[in-house]
N, C-alpha and C. Protein backbone atom coordinates (compact mmCIF):
# COMPACT_ATOMS: atom_id res chain seq x y z
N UNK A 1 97.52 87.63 85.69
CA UNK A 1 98.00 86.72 86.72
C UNK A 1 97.77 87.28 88.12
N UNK A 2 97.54 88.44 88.12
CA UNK A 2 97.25 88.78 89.44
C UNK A 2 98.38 89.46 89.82
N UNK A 3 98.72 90.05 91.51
CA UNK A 3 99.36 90.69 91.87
C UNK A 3 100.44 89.46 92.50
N UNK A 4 101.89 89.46 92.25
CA UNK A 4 102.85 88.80 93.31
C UNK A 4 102.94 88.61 94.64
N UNK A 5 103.39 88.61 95.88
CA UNK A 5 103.91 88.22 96.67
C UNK A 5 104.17 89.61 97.44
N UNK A 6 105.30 90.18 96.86
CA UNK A 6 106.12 91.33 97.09
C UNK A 6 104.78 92.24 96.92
N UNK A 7 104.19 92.42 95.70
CA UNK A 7 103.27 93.35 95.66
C UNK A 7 101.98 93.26 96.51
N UNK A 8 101.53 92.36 96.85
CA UNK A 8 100.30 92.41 97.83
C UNK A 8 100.66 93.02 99.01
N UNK A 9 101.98 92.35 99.54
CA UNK A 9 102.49 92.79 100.86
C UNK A 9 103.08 93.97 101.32
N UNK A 10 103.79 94.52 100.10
CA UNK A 10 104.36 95.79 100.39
C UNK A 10 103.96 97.24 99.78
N UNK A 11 103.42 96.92 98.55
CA UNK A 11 102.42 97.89 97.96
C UNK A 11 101.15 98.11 98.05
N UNK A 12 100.34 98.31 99.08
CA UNK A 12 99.34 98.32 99.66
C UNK A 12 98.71 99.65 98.38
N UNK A 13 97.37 99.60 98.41
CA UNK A 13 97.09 100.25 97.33
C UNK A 13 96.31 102.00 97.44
N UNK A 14 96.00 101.60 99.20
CA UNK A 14 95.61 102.43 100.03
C UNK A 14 96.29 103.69 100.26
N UNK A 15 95.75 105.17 100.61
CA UNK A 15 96.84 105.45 100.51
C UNK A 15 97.85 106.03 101.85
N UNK A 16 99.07 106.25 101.73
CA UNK A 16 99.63 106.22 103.26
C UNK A 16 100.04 104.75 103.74
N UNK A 17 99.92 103.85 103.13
CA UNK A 17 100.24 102.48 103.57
C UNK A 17 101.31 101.81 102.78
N UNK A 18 101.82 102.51 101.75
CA UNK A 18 103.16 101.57 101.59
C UNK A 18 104.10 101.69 102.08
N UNK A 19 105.39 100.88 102.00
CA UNK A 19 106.41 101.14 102.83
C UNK A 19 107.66 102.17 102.45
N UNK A 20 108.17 102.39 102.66
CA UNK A 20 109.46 103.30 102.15
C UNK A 20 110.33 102.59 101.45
N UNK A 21 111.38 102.75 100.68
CA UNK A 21 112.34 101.72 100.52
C UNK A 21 113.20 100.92 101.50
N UNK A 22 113.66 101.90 102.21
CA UNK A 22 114.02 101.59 103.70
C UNK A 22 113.37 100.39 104.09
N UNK A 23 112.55 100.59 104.58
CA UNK A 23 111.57 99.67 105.15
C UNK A 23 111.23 98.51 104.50
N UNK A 24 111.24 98.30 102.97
CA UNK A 24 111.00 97.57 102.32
C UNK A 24 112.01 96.46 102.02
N UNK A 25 113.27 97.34 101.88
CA UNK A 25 114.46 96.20 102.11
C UNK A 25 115.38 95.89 103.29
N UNK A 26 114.85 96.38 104.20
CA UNK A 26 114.73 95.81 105.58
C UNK A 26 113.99 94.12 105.74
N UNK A 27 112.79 94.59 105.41
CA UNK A 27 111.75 93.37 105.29
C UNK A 27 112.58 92.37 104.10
N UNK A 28 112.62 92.66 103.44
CA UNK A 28 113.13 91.81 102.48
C UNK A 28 114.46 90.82 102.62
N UNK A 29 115.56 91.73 103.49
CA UNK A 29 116.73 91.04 104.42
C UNK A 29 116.42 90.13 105.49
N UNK A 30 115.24 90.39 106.35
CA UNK A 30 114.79 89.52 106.72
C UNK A 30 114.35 88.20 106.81
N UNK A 31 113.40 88.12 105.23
CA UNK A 31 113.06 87.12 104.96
C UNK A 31 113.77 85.92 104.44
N UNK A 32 114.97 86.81 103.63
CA UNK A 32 116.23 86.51 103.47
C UNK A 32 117.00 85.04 104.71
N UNK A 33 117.38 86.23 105.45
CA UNK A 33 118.20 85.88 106.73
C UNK A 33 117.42 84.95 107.32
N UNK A 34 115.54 84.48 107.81
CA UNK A 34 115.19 84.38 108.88
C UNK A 34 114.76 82.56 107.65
N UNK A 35 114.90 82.75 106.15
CA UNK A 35 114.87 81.56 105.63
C UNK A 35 116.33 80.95 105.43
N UNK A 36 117.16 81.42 105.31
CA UNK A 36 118.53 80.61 105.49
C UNK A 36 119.00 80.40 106.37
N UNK A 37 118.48 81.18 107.88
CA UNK A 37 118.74 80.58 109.44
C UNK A 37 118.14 79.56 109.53
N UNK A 38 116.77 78.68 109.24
CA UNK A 38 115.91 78.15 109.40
C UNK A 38 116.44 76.91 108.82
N UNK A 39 116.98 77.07 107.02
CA UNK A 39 117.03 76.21 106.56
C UNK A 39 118.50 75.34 107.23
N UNK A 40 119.41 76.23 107.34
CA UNK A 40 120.99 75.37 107.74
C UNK A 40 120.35 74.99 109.19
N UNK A 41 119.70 75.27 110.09
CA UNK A 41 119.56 74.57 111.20
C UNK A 41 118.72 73.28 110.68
N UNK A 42 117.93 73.48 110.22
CA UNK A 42 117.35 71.82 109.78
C UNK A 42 118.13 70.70 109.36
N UNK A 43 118.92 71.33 108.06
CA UNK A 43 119.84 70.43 107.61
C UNK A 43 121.04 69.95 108.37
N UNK A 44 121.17 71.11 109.77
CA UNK A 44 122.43 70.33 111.01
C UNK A 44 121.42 69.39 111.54
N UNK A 45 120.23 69.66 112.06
CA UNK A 45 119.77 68.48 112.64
C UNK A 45 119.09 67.08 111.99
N UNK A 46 119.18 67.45 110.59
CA UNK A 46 118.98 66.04 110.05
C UNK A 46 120.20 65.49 109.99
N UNK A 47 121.26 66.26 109.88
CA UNK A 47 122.54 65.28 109.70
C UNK A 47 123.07 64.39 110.74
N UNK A 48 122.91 65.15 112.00
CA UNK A 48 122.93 64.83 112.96
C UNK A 48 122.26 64.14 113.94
N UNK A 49 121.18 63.74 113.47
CA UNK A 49 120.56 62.42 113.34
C UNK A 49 120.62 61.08 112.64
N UNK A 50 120.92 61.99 111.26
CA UNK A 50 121.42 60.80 110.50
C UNK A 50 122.87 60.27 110.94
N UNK A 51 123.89 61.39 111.47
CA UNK A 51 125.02 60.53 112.25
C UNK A 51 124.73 59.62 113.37
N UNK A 52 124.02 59.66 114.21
CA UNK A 52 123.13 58.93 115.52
C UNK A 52 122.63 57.85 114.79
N UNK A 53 122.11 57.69 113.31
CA UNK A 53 120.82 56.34 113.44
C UNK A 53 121.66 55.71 111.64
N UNK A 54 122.38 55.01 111.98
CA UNK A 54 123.08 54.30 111.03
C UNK A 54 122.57 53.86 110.00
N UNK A 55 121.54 53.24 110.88
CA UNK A 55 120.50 51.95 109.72
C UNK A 55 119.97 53.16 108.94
N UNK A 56 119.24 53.97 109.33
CA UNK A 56 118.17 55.09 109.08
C UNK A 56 118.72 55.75 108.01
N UNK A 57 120.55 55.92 107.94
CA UNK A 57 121.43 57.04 106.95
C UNK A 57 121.44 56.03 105.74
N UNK A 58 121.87 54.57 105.93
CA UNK A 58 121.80 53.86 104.98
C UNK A 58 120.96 53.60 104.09
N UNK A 59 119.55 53.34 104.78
CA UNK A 59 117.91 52.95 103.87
C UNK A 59 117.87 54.46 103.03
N UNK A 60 118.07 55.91 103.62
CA UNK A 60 118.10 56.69 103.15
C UNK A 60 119.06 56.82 101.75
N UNK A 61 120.21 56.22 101.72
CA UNK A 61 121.69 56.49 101.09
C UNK A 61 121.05 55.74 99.74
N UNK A 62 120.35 54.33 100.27
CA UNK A 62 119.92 52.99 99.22
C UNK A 62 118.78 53.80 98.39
N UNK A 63 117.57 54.96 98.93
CA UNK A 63 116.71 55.36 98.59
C UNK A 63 117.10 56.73 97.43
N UNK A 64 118.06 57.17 98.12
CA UNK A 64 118.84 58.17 96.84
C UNK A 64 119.06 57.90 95.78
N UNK A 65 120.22 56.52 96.04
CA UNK A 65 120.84 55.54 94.92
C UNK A 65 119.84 55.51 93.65
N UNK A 66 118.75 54.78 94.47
CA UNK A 66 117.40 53.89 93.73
C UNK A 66 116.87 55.43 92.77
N UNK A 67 116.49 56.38 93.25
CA UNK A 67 115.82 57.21 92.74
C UNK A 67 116.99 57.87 91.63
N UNK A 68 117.69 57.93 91.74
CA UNK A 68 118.86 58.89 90.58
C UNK A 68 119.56 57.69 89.83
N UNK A 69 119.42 56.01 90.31
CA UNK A 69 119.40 55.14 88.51
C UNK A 69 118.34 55.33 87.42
N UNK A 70 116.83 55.66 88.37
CA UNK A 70 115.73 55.68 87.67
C UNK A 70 115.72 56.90 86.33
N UNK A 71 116.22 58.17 87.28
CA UNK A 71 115.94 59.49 86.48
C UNK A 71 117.38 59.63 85.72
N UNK A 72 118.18 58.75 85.75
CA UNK A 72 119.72 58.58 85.11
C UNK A 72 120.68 59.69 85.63
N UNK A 73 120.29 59.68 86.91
CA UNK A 73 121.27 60.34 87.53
C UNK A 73 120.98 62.03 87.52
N UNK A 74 119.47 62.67 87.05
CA UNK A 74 119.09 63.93 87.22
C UNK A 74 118.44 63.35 88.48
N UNK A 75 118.72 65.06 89.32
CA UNK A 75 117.85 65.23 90.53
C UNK A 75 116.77 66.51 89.92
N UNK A 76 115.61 65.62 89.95
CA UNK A 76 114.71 66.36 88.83
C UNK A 76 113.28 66.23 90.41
N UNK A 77 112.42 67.59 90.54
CA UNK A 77 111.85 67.53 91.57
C UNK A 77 111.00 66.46 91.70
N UNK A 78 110.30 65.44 90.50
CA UNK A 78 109.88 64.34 90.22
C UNK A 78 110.49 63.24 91.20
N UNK A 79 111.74 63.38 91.10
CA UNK A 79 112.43 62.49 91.68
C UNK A 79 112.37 62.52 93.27
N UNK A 80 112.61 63.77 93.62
CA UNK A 80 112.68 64.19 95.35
C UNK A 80 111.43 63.94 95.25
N UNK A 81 110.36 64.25 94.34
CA UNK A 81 109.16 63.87 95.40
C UNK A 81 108.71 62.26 95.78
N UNK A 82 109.19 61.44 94.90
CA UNK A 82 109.04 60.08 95.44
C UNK A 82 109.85 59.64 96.58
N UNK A 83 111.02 60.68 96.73
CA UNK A 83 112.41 59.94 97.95
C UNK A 83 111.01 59.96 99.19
N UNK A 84 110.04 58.94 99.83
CA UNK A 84 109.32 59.25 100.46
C UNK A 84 110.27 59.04 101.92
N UNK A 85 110.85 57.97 101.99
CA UNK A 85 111.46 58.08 103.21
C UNK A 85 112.63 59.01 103.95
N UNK A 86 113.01 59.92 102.18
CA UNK A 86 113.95 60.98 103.17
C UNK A 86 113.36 61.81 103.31
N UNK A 87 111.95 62.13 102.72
CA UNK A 87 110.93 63.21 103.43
C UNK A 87 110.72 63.17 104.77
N UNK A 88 110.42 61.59 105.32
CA UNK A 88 110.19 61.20 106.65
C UNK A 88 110.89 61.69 107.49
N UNK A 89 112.57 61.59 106.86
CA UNK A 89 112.94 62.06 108.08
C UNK A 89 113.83 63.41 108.20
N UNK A 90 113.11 63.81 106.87
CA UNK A 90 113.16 65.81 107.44
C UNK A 90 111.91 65.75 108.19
N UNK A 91 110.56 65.66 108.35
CA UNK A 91 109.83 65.86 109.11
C UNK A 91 109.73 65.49 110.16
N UNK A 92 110.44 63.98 110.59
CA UNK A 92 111.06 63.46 111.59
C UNK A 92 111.84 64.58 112.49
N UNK A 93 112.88 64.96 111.78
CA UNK A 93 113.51 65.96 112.36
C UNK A 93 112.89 67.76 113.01
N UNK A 94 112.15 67.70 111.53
CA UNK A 94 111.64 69.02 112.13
C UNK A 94 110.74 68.79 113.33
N UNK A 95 110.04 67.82 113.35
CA UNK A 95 109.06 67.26 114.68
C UNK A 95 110.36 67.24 116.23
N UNK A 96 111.41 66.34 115.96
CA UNK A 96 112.27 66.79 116.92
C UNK A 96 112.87 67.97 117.48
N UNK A 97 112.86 68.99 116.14
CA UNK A 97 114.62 69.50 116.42
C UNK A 97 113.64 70.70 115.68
N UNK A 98 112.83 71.67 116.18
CA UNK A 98 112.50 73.15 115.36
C UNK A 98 113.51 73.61 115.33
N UNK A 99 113.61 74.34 114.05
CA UNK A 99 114.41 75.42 113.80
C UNK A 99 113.63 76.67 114.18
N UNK A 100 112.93 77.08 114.39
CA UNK A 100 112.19 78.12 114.59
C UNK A 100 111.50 78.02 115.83
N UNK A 101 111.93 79.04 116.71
CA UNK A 101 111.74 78.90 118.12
C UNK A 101 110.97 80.09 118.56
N UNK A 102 109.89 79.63 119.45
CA UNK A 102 108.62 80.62 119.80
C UNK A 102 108.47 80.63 120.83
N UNK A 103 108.08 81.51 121.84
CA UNK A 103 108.08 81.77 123.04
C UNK A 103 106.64 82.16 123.18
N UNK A 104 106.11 81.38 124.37
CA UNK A 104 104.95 82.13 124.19
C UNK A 104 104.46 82.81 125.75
N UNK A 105 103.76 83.44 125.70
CA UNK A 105 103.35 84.30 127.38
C UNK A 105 102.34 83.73 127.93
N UNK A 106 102.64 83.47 128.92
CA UNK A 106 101.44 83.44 130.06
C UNK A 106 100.89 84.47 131.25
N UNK A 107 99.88 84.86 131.46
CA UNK A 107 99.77 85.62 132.70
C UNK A 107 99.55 84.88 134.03
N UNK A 108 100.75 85.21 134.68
CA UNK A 108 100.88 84.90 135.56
C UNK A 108 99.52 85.10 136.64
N UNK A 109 99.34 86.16 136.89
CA UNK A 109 98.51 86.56 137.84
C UNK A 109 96.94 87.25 137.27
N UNK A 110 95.56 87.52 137.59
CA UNK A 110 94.85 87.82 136.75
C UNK A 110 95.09 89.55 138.05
């Protein structure tokens, strides 16, 4: 199957290039922390849109409904992947409202 994720990135095969443990679960807290910061800010700003746009929470609410009579009430990933319109408006949102914020530089002067 090949090498994982963890192993391409942190076990370099070279030598002098892997990381310490230290270092390794450092990185690893990170990815941790910097995907569950990411994710609860999305889900405040979809909600919070969806509190703002009434009609929008409802068609969404009707589109849930519809999809979990079909699968008898499993939320099976089959299912989320047809919810097409509450995809819309996580991407809706993420288009509004990044969770992930970048700064970028300019030079001022040459």
């Amino acid at each position: 199957y090949g090498q994982d994720f963890v192993n391409q990135t942190f076990f370099n095969t070279s030598e002098n290039k892997n990381l310490s443990t230290d270092e390794l679960v450092a990185q690893c807290v990170i990815f941790f922390l910097a995907g569950d910061d990411t994710t609860a800010t999305l889900l405040t700003y979809v909600l919070y849109c969806l509190a703002l746009n009434g009609d929008i929470q409802e068609k969404a609410y009707q589109e849930i409904t519809q999809c979990l009579k079909e699968t008898n009430g499993e939320l099976t990933y089959e299912a989320l992947h047809n919810m097409k319109y509450l995809v819309n408006i996580f991407s809706e949102s993420l288009r509004l409202y990044s969770p992930a914020v970048r700064s970028e530089r300019m030079v001022s002067s040459e």
